[in-house]
Protein backbone atom coordinates (compact mmCIF):
# COMPACT_ATOMS: atom_id res chain seq x y z
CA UNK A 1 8.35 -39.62 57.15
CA UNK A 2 9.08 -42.05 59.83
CA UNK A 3 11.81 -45.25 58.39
CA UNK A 4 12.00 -48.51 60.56
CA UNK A 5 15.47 -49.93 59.00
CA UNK A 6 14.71 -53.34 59.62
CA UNK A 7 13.15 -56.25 58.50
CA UNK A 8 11.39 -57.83 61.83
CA UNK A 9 8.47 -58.78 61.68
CA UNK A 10 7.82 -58.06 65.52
CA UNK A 11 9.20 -54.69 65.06
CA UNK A 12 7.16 -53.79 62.33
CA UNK A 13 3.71 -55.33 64.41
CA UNK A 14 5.02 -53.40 68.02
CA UNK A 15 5.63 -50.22 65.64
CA UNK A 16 2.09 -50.52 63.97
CA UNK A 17 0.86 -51.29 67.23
CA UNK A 18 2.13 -47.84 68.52
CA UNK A 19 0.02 -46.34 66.28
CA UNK A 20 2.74 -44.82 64.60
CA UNK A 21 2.50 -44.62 60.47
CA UNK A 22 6.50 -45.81 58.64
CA UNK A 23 7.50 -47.69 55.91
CA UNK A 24 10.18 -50.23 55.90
CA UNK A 25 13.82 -50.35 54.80
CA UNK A 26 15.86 -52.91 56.21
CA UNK A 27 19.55 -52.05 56.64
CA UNK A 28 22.07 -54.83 54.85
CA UNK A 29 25.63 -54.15 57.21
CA UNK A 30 27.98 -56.70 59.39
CA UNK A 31 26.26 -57.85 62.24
CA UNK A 32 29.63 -59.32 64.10
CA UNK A 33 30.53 -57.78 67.46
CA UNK A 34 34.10 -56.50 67.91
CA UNK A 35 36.57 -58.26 70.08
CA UNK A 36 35.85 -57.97 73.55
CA UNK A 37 32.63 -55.69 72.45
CA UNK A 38 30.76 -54.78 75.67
CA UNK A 39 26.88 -56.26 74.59
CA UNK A 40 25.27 -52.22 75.22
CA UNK A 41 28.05 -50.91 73.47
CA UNK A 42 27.24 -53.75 70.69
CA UNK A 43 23.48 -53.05 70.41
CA UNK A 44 23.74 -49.24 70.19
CA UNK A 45 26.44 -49.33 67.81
CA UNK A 46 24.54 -51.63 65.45
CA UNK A 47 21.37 -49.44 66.04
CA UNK A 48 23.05 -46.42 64.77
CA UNK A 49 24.74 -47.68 61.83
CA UNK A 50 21.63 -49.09 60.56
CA UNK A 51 20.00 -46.33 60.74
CA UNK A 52 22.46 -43.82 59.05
CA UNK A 53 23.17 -46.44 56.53
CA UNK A 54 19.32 -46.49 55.74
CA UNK A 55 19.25 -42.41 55.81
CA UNK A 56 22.26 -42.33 53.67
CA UNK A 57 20.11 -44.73 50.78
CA UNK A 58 17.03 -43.01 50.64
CA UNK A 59 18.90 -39.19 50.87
CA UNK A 60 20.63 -39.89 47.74
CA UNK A 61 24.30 -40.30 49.72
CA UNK A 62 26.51 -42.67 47.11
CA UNK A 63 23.12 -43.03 44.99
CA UNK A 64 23.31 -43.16 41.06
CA UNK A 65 22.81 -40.16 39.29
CA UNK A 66 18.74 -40.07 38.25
CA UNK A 67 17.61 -42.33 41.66
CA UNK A 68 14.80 -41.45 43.26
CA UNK A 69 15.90 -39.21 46.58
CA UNK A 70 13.75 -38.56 49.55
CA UNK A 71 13.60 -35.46 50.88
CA UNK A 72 16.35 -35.27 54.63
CA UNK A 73 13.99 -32.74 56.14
CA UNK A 74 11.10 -34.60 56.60
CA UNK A 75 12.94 -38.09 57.50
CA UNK A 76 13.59 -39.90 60.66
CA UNK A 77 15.07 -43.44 60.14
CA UNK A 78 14.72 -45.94 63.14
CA UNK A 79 17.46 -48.18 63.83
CA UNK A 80 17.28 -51.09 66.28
CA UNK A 81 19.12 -54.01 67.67
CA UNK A 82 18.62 -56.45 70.31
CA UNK A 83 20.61 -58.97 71.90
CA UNK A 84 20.73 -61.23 74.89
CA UNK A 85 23.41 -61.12 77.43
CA UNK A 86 24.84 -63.45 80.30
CA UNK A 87 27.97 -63.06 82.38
CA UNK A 88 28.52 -60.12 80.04
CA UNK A 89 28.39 -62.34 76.45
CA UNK A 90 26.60 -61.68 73.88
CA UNK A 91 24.24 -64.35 72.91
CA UNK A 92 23.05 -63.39 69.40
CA UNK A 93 20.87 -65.34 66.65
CA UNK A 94 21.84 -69.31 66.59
CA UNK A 95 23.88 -70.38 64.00
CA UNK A 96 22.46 -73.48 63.84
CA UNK A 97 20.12 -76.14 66.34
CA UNK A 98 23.38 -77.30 68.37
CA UNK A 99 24.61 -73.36 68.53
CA UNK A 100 20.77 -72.92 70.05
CA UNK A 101 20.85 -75.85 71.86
CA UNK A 102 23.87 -74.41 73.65
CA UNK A 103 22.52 -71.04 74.38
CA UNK A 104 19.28 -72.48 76.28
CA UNK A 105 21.13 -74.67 78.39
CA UNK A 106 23.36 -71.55 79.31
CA UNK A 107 20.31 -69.43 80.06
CA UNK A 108 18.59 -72.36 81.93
CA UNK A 109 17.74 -71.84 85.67
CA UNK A 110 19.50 -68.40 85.24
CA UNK A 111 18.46 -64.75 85.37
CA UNK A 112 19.66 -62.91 82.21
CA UNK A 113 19.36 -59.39 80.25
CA UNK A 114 17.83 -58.47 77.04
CA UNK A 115 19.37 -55.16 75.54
CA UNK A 116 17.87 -53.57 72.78
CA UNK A 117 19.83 -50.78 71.23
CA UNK A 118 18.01 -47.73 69.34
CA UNK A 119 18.60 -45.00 67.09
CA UNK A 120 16.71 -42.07 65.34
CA UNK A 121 18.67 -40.19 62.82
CA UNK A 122 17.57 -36.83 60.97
CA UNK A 123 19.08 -34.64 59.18
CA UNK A 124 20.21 -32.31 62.19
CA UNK A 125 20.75 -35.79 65.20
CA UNK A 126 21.61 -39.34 65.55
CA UNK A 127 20.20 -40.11 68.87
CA UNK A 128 20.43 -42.88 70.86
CA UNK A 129 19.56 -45.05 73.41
CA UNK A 130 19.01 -48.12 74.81
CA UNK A 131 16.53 -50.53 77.28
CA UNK A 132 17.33 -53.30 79.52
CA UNK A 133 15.13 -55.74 81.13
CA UNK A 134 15.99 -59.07 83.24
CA UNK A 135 14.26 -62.22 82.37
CA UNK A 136 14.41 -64.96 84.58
CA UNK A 137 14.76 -68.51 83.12
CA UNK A 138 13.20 -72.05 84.55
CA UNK A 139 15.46 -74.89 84.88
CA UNK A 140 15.45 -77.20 81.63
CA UNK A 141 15.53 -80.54 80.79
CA UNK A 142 17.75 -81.47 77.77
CA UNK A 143 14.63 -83.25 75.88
CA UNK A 144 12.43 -79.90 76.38
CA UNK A 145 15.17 -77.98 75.07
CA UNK A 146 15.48 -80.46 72.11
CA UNK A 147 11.69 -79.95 71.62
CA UNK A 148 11.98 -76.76 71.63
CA UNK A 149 14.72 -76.23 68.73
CA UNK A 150 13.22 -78.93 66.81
CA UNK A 151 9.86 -76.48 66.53
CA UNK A 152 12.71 -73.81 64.73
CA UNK A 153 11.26 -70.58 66.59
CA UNK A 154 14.54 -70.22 68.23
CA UNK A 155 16.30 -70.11 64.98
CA UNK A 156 16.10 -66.54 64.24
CA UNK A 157 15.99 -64.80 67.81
CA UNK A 158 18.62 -63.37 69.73
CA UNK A 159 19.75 -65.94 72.69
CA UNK A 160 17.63 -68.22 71.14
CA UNK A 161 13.86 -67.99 72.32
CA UNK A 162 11.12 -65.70 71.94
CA UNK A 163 9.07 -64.68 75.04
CA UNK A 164 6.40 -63.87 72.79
CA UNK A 165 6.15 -67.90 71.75
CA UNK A 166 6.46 -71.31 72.99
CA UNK A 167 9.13 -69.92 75.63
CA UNK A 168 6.48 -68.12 77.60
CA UNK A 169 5.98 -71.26 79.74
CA UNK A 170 9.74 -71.25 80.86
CA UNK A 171 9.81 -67.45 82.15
CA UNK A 172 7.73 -66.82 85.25
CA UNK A 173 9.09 -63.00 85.74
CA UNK A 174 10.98 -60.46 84.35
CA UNK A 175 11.99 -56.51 85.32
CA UNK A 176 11.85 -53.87 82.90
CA UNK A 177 10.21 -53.28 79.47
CA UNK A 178 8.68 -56.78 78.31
CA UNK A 179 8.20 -54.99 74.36
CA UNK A 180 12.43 -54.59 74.41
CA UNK A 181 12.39 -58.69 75.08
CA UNK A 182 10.54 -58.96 72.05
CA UNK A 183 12.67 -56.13 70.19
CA UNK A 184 11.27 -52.99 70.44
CA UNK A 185 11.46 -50.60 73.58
CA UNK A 186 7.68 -48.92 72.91
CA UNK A 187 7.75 -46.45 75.57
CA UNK A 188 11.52 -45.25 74.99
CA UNK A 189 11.08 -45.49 70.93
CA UNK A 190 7.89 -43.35 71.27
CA UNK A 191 10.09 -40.72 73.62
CA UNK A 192 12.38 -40.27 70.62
CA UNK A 193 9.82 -40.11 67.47
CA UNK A 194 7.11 -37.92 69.27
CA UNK A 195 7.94 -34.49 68.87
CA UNK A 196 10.15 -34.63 65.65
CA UNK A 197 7.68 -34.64 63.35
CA UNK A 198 4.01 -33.59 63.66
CA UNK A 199 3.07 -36.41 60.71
CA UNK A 200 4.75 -39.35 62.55
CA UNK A 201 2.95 -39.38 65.84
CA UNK A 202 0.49 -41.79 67.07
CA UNK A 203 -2.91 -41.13 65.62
């Protein structure tokens, strides 16, 4: 049985999209980077803990005594994070419109990276990876980027945008993966799963 241990939407839509048959689990744990965390270290880190924290729920680990326990063997829990990154800092989720206000002005003009961090733990691994791809920005004007935040997609995406929405029209190019910009890594996600279990491939 194939976990995604998160509550994305645009995971859940690139997973289905796959072909690959899961159910979903999101992962409740700290999302703060460390001090002076390197943004790959950062999104693999995350990755992994979400997904053993999601395998330790539904194996029973720290469970009540009488709660319903899937069986380890058959279960591979997928773990993901993604974040953006420029001049090495990690650009996460806004806190609020000024906080994304502030992140598209910094990524204005400029040619960034998207890192998405993934994990598959089993019972016998915990392996990981991750994807990078550049993006390359157009210039902005202060009043698109106030149009933009007032519309609240950036609210929930890493280094606020979403290349899948409205921000398409600022991003003429990028190199790499264009899935990991939107959060999930297909190719490299479908490298991990396929071969684990029979039941989880693509039909």
């Amino acid at each position: 049985m194939l976990v995604l241990a998160s509550a994305s939407p645009r995971r859940r839509e690139l997973l289905s999209q796959a072909g690959f048959s899961f159910r979903v689990h999101p992962a409740h744990i700290p999302e703060d980077p460390f001090d002076g965390e390197d943004p790959l270290a950062y999104v693999t880190r995350l990755a992994r803990e979400k997904a053993e924290s999601v395998f330790r729920e539904l194996t029973g680990v720290g469970n009540s005594p009488g709660e319903v326990r899937l069986d380890c063997e058959s279960l591979l829990v997928l773990g993901a994070d993604t974040t953006v990154t420029l001049d090495n800092q990690i650009l996460g989720k806004p806190e609020d419109a000024a906080d994304a206000a502030r992140m598209l002005r910094m990524l204005s003009g400029r040619i960034h990276r998207v890192i998405t961090g993934v994990a598959l733990v089993t019972t016998e691994v915990a392996e990981v990876a991750a994807e990078s791809t550049e993006v390359s920005f157009l210039a902005l004007t202060d009043e698109q980027i106030a149009a933009y935040v007032a519309t609240g997609e950036p609210m929930d995406k890493a280094g606020a945008y979403a290349i899948q929405g409205r921000a398409a029209r600022w991003i003429p190019r990028i190199e790499g993966c264009y899935f990991n910009v939107v959060g999930l890594p297909l190719a490299l996600v479908s490298k991990l799963i396929i071969g684990r279990h029979d039941t989880d491939s693509p039909a």
